[in-house]
Protein backbone atom coordinates (compact mmCIF):
# COMPACT_ATOMS: atom_id res chain seq x y z
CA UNK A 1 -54.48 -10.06 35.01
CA UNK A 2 -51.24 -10.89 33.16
CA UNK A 3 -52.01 -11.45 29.06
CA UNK A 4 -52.25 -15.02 28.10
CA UNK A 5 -49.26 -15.76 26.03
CA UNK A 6 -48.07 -19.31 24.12
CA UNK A 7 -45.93 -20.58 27.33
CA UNK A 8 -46.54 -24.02 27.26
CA UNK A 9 -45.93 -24.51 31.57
CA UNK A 10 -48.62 -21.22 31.94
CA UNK A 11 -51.21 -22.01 29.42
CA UNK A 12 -51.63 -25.53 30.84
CA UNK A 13 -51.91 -24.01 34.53
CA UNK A 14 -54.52 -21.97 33.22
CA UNK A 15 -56.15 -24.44 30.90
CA UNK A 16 -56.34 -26.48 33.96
CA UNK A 17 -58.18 -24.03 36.06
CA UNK A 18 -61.45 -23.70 34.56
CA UNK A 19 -64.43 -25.87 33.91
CA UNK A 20 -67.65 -25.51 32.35
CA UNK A 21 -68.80 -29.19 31.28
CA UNK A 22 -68.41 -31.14 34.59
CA UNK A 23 -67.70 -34.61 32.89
CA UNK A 24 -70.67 -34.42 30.69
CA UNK A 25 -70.96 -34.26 26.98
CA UNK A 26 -69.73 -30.39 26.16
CA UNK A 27 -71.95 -28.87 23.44
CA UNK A 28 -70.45 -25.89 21.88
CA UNK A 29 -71.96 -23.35 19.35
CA UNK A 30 -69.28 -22.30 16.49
CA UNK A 31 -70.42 -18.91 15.19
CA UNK A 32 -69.09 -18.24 11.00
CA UNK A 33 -70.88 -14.97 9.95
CA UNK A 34 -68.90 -15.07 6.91
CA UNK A 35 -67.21 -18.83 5.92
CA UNK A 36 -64.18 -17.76 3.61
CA UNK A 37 -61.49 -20.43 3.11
CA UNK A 38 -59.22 -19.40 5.85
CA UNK A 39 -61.97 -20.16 8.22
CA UNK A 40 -63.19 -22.66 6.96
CA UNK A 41 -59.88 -24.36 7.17
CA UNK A 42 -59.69 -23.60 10.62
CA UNK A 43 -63.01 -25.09 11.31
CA UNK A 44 -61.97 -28.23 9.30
CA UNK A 45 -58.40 -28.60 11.45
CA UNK A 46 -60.05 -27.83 14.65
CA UNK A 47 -63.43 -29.42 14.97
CA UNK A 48 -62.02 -32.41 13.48
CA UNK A 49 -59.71 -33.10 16.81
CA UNK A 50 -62.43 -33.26 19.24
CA UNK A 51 -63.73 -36.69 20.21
CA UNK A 52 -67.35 -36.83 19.07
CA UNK A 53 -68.37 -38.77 22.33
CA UNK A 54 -67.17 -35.82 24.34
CA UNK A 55 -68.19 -32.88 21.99
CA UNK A 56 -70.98 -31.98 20.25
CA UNK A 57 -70.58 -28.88 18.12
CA UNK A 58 -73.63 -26.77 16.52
CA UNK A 59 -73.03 -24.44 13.76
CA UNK A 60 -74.58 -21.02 12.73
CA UNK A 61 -73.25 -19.27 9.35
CA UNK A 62 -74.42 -17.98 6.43
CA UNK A 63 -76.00 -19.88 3.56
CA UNK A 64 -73.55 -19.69 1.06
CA UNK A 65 -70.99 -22.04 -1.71
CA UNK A 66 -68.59 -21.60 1.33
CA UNK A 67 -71.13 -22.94 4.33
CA UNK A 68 -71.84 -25.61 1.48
CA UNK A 69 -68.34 -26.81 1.47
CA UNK A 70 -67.31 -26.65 5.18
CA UNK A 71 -70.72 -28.42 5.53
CA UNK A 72 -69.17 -31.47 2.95
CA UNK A 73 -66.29 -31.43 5.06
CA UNK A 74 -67.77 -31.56 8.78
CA UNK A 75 -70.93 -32.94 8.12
CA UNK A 76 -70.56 -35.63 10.27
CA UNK A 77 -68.80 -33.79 13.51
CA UNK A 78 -71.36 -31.18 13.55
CA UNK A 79 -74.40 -32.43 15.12
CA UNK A 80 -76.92 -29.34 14.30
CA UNK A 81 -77.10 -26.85 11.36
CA UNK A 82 -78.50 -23.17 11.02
CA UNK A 83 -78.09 -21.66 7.78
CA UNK A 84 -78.71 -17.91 7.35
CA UNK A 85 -79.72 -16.41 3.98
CA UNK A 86 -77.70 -13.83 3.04
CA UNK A 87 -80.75 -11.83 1.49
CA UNK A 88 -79.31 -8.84 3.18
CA UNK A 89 -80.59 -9.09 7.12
CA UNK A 90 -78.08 -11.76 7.74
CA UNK A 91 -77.28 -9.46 10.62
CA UNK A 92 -80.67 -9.85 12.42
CA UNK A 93 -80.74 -13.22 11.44
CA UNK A 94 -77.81 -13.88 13.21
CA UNK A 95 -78.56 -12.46 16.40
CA UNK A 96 -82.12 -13.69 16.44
CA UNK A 97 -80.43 -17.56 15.18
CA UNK A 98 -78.04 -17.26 18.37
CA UNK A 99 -80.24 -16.07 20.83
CA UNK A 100 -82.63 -19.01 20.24
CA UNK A 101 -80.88 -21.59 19.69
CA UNK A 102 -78.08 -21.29 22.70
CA UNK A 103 -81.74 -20.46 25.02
CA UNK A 104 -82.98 -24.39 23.21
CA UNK A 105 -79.68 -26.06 23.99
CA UNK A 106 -77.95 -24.30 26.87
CA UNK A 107 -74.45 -23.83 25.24
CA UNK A 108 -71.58 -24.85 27.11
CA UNK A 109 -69.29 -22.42 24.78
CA UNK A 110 -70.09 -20.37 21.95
CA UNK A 111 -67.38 -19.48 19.74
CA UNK A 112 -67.24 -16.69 17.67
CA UNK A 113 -65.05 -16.55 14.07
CA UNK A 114 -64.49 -13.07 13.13
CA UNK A 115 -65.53 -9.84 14.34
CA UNK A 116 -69.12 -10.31 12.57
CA UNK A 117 -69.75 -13.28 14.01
CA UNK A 118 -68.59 -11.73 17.86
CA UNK A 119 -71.28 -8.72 17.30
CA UNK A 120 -74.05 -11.38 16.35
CA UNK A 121 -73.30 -12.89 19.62
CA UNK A 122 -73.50 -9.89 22.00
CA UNK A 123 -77.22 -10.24 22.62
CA UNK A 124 -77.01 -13.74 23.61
CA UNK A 125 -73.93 -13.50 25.82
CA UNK A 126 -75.55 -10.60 27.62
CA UNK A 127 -78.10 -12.41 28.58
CA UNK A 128 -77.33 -15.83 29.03
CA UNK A 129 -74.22 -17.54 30.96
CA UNK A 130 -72.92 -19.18 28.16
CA UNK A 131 -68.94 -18.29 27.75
CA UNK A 132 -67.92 -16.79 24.45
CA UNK A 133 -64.50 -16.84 23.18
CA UNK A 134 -63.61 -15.40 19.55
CA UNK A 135 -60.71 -15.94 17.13
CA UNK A 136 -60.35 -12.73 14.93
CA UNK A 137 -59.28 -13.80 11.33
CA UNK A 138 -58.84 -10.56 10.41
CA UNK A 139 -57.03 -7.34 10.75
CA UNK A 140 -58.14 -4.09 11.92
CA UNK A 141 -57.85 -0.17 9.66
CA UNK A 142 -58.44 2.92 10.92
CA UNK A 143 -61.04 3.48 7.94
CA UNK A 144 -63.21 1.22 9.43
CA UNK A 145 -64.09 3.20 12.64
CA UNK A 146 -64.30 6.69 10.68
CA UNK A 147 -67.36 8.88 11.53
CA UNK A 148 -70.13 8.62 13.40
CA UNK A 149 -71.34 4.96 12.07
CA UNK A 150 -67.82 3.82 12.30
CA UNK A 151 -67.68 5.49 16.01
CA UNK A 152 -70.42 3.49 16.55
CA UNK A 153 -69.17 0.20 15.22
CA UNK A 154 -65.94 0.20 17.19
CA UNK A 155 -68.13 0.69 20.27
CA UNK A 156 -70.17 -2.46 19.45
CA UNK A 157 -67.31 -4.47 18.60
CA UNK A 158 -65.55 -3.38 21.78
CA UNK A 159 -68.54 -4.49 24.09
CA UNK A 160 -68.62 -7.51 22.34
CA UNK A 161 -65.07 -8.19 22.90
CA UNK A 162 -65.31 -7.26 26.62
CA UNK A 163 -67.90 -9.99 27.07
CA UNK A 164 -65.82 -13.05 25.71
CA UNK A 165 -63.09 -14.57 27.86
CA UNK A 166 -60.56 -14.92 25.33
CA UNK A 167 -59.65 -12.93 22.31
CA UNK A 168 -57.95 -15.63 20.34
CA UNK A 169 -55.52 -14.00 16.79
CA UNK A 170 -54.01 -16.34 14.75
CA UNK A 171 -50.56 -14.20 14.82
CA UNK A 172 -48.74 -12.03 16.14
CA UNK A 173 -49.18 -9.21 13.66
CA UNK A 174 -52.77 -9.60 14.18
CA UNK A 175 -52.48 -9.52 17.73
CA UNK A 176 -50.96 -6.13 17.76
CA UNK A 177 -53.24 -4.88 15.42
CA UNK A 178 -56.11 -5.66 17.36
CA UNK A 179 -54.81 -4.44 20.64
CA UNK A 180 -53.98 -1.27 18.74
CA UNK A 181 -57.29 -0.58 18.46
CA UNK A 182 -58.71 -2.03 21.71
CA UNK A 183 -55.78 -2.46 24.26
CA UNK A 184 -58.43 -2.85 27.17
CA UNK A 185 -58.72 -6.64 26.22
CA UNK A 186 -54.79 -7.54 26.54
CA UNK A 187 -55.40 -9.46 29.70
CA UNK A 188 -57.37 -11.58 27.61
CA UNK A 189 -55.72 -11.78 24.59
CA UNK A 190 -53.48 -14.97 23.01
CA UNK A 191 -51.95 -16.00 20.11
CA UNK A 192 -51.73 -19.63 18.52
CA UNK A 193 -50.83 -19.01 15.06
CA UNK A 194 -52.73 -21.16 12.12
CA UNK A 195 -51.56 -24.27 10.50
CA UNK A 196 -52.64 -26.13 7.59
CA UNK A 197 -53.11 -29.81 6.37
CA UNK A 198 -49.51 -30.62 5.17
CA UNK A 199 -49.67 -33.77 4.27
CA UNK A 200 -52.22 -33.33 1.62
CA UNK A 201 -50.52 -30.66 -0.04
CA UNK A 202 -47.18 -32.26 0.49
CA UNK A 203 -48.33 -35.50 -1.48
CA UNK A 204 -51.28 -33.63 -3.70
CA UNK A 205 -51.00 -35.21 -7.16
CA UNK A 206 -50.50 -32.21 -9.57
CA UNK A 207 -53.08 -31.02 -12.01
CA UNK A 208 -52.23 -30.28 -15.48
CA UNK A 209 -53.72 -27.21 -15.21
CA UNK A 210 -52.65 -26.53 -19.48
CA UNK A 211 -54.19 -29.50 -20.41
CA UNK A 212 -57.76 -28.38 -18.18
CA UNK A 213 -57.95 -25.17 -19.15
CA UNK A 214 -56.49 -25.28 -22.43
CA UNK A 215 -53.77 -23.02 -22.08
CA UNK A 216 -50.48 -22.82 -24.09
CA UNK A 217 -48.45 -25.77 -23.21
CA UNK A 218 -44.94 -23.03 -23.61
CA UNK A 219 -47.16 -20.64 -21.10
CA UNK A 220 -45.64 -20.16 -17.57
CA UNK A 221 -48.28 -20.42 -14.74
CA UNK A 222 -49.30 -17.90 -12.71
CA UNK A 223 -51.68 -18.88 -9.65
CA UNK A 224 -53.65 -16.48 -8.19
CA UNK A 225 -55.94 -18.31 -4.79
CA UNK A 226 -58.43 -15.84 -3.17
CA UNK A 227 -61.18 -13.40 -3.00
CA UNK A 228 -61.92 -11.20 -5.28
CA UNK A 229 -61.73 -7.78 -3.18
CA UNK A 230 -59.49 -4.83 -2.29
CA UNK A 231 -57.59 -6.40 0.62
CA UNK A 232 -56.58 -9.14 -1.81
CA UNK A 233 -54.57 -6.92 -4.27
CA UNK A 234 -55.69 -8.49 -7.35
CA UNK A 235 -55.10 -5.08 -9.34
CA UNK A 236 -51.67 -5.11 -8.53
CA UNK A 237 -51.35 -8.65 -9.82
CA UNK A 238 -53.17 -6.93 -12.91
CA UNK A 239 -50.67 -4.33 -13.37
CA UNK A 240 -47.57 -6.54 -12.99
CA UNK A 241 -48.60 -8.89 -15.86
CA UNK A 242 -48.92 -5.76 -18.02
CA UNK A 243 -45.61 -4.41 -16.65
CA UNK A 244 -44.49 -7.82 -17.78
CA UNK A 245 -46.09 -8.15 -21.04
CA UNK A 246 -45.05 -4.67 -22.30
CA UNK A 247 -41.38 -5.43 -22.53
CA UNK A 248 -39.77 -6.41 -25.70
CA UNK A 249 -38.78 -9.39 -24.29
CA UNK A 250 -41.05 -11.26 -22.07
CA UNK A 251 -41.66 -15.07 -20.46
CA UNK A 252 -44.89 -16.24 -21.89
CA UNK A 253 -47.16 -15.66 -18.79
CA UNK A 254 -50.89 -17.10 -17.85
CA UNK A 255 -52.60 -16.08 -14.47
CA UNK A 256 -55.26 -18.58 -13.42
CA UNK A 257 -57.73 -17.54 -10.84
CA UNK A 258 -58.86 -19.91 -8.13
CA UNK A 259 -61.52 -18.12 -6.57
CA UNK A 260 -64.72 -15.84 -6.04
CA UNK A 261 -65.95 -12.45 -4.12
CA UNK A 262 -68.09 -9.75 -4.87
CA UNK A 263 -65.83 -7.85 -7.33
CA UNK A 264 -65.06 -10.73 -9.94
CA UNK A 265 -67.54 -8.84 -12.57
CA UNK A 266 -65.59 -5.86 -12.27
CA UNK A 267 -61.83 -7.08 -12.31
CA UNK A 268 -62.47 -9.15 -15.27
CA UNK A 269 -64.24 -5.80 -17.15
CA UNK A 270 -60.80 -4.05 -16.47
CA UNK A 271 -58.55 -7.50 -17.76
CA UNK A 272 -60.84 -7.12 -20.85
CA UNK A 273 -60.28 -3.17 -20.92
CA UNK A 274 -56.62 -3.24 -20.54
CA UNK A 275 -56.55 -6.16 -23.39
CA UNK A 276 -55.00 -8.72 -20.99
CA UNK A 277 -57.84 -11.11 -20.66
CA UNK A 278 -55.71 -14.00 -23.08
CA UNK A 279 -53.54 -13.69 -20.01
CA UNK A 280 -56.09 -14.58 -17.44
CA UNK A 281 -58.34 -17.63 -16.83
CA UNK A 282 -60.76 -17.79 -13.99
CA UNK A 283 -61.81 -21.42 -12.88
CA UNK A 284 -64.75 -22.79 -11.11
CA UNK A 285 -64.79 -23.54 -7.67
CA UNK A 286 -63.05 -26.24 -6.26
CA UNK A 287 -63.11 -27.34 -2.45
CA UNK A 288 -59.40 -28.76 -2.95
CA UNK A 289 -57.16 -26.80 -4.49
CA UNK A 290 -54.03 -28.69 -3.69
CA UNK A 291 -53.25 -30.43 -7.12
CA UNK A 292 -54.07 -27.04 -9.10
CA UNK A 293 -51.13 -25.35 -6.69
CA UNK A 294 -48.96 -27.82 -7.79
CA UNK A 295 -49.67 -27.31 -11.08
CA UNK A 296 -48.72 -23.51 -10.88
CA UNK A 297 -45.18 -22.44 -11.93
CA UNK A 298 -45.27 -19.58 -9.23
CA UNK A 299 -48.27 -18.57 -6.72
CA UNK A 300 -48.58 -14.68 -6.33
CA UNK A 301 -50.31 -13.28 -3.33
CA UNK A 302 -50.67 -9.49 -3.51
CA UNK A 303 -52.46 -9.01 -0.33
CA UNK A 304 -52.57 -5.11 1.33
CA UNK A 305 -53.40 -6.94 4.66
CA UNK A 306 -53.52 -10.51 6.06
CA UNK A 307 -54.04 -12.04 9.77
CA UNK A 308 -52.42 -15.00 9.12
CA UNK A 309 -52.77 -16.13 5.24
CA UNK A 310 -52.43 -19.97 5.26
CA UNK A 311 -52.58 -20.14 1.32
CA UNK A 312 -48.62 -19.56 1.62
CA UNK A 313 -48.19 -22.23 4.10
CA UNK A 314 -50.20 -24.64 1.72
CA UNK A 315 -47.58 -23.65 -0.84
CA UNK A 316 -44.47 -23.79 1.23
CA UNK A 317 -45.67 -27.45 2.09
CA UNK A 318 -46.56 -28.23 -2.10
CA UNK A 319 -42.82 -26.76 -2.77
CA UNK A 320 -44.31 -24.47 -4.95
CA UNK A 321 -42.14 -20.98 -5.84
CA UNK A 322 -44.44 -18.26 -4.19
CA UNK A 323 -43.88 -14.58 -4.01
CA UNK A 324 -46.12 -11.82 -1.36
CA UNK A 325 -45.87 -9.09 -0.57
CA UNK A 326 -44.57 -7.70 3.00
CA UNK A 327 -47.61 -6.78 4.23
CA UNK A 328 -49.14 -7.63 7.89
CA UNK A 329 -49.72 -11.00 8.83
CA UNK A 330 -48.48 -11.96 5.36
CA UNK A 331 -44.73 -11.03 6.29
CA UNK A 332 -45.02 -13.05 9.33
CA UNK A 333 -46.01 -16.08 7.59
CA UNK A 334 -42.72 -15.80 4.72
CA UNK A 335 -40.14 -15.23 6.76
CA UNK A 336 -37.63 -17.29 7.21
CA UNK A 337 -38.84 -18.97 4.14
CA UNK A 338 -37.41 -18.99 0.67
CA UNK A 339 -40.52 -17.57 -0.73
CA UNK A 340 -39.95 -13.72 -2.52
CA UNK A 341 -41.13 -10.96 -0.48
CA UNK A 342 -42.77 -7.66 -2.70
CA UNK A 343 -43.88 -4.69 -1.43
CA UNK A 344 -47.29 -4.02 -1.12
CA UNK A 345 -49.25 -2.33 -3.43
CA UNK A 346 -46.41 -2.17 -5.82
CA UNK A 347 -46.69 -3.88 -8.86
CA UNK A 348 -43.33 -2.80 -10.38
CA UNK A 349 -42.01 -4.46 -7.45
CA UNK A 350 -44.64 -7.42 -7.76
CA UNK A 351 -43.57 -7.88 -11.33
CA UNK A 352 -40.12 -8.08 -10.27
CA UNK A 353 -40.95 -10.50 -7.87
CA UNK A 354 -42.94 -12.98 -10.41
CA UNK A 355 -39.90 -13.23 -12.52
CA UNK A 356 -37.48 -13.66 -9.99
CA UNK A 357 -39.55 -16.33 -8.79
CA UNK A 358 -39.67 -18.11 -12.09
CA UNK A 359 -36.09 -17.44 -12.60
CA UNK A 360 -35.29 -19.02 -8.62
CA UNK A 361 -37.22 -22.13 -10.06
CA UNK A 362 -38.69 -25.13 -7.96
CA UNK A 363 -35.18 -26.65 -6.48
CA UNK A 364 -35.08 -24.02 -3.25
CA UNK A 365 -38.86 -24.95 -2.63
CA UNK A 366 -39.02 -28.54 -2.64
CA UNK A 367 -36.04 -28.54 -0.43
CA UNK A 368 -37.87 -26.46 2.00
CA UNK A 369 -40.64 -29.11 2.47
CA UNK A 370 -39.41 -30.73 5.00
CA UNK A 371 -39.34 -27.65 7.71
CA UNK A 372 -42.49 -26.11 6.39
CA UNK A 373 -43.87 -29.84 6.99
CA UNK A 374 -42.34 -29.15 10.53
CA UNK A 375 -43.48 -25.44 11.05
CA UNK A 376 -47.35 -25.41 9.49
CA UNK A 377 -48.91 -28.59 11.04
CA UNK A 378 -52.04 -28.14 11.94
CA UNK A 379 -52.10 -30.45 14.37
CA UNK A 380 -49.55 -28.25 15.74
CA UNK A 381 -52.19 -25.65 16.13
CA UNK A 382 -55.41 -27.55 16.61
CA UNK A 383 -53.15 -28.76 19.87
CA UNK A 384 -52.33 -25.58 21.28
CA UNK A 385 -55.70 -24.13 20.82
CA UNK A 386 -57.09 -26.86 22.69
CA UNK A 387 -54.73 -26.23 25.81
CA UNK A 388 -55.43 -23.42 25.24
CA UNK A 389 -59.06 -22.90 25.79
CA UNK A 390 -59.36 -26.28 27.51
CA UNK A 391 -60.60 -24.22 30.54
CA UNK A 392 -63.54 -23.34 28.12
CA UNK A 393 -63.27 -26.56 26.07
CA UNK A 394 -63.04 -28.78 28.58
CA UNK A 395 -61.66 -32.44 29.06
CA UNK A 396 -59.50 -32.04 26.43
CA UNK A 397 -57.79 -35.43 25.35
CA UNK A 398 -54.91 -36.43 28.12
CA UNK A 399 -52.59 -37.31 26.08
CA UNK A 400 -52.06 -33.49 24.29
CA UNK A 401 -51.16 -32.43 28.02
CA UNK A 402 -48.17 -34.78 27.72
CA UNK A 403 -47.07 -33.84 24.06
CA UNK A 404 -44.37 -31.45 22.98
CA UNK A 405 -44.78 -28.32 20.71
């Protein structure tokens, strides 16, 4: 079977030549082992576009601050809820919480988000008829499949792949990386990359983010927005503000941290170790981060790895100066962009790119608004994943069938 590509003419013959739902109400089970923020947004773009007297989604994920926010957000789209404590058998709860409740309500798709969430599925889509599709928000390392257990794990995720009909990546650097690692599911495989809401970060009202946190008024801004964990880079972010700070002459620099993970503890021990923590502030959750990111005088993302990152996208659209590094998935995202591109796991080169983003200033940004508007609509996305998987998702709304990309 040829691989399913974004070719608007073929995807719509396809989309057209499946059916699951026969003109009745489609009930589909979203699957969200773990509910970061890029998922979440997903969730939040996609779900959002289905007409509720057509579609009826269910949701399984974990019970965390995360699940608690996408719940705020889709609350009233989402017709059933099944919240897994993460008490460290999330695992068996998942598989047992899918098994059941697709065998209760006779799912017409189950969609998987992430590789997690795929695996908790395998049980139930090996032995019911419900379709499973998954979108992989994540990439792929060798590390991961070393040894016997990681031997193992690959297998697993492999089977589970086999058994959905489409392997949906959300770019083309993910894409590759996953078929690197399992190229027997490239006749299955498509890419519709991710988009974000621009409007609301185009028109966010920015937050005086001195005046909340109590920071130096003469203090440049430095806005740091994700998890607290190796793939992230956060050392390297680290390193550059001391890089920074231990020249004679130096900008007056403040990082502040929008976000949470497992490691927080231990990367604000070494700020405090290395004497830097006057230079770092770590706020409190916040569902919206919009107005904060337009209250940053640069955004740094220092990721090692990335699918397809939409914080830069939420920039691009805020005209906010950003600098990442060249890393997968991340690279994708800046190019073409004004944004300053790093090299990974370099914070020399990270350093240099904070100050040469603070030296570009906002003017190059806010001009750019306009075509990241343009190139990071969600609805952009939310409309090709629905052609998309419309033979899955069926009886998609007519009038996306007529629409241009």
């Amino acid at each position: 079977m040829e691989r399913i590509g974004i070719n608007k003419d073929d995807i719509l013959v396809r989309a057209n030549s499946g059916s699951v739902c026969d003109g009745k109400k489609c009930k589909v089970l979203l699957v969200v082992r773990w509910p970061v923020g890029g998922i979440r947004t997903f969730l939040k773009y996609l779900v959002t576009f289905f007409p509720s007297d057509r579609y009826e989604f269910s949701i399984i994920g974990s019970s965390t601050e995360g699940m608690a926010a996408l719940k705020a957000d889709l609350g009233e789209f989402v017709a059933n809820w099944e919240l897994i404590p993460t008490d460290g058998n999330e695992m068996r709860g998942f598989l047992s919480a899918v098994w059941n409740l697709d065998r209760e309500h006779r799912f017409d798709l189950i969609h998987a988000h992430g590789f997690t969430s795929v695996i908790s599925c395998l049980v139930a889509a090996l032995a019911t008829s419900s379709p499973l599709i998954c979108t992989s928000h994540d990439v792929l390392n060798n590390q991961q499949f070393s040894g016997i257990s990681g031997r193992i794990k690959k297998l697993i995720l492999g089977a589970a792949l086999l058994r959905c009909k489409l392997v949906h990546s959300v770019s083309r650097d993910a894409e590759t990386n996953l078929l690197s690692h399992f190229p027997v599911i490239h006749h299955r495989s498509l890419v519709v990359e991710n988009g974000v809401d621009t409007s609301s970060f185009a028109t966010a009202v920015r937050t005086d983010l001195h005046e909340t946190f109590s920071i130096d008024p003469a203090a440049k801004l430095i806005g740091f927005f994700g998890r607290f964990m190796g793939q992230k880079g956060f050392k390297y972010l680290v390193s550059a503000i001391e890089i920074i700070q231990s020249r004679e002459v130096h900008p007056s620099l403040h990082v502040v941290c929008f976000g949470s993970g497992a490691f927080i503890r231990e990367e604000q021990a070494e700020i405090k170790r290395r004497g830097l923590d006057h230079c770092f502030t770590f706020a409190p959750f916040m569902a919206d981060v919009s107005g904060a990111m337009k209250g940053c005088d640069v955004i740094a993302m220092p990721s090692l790895w990335e699918a397809c990152p939409l914080q830069p996208m939420e920039a691009l659209c805020a005209g906010v100066p950003f600098v990442g590094t060249n890393c997968i998935g991340l690279r994708e995202v800046l190019d073409g962009t004004p944004a300053v591109v790093a090299e990974a796991a370099d914070a020399e080169s990270l350093a240099k790119g904070i100050l040469n983003a603070l030296n570009q200033g906002r003017e190059a940004f806010e001009e750019f608004v306009p075509q990241a508007i343009e190139r990071f609509d969600a609805r952009t996305t939310a409309q090709a994943s629905m052609i998309c998987m419309k033979r899955f998702y069926v009886n998609a709304p007519a009038y996306l069938a007529g629409n241009e990309w």
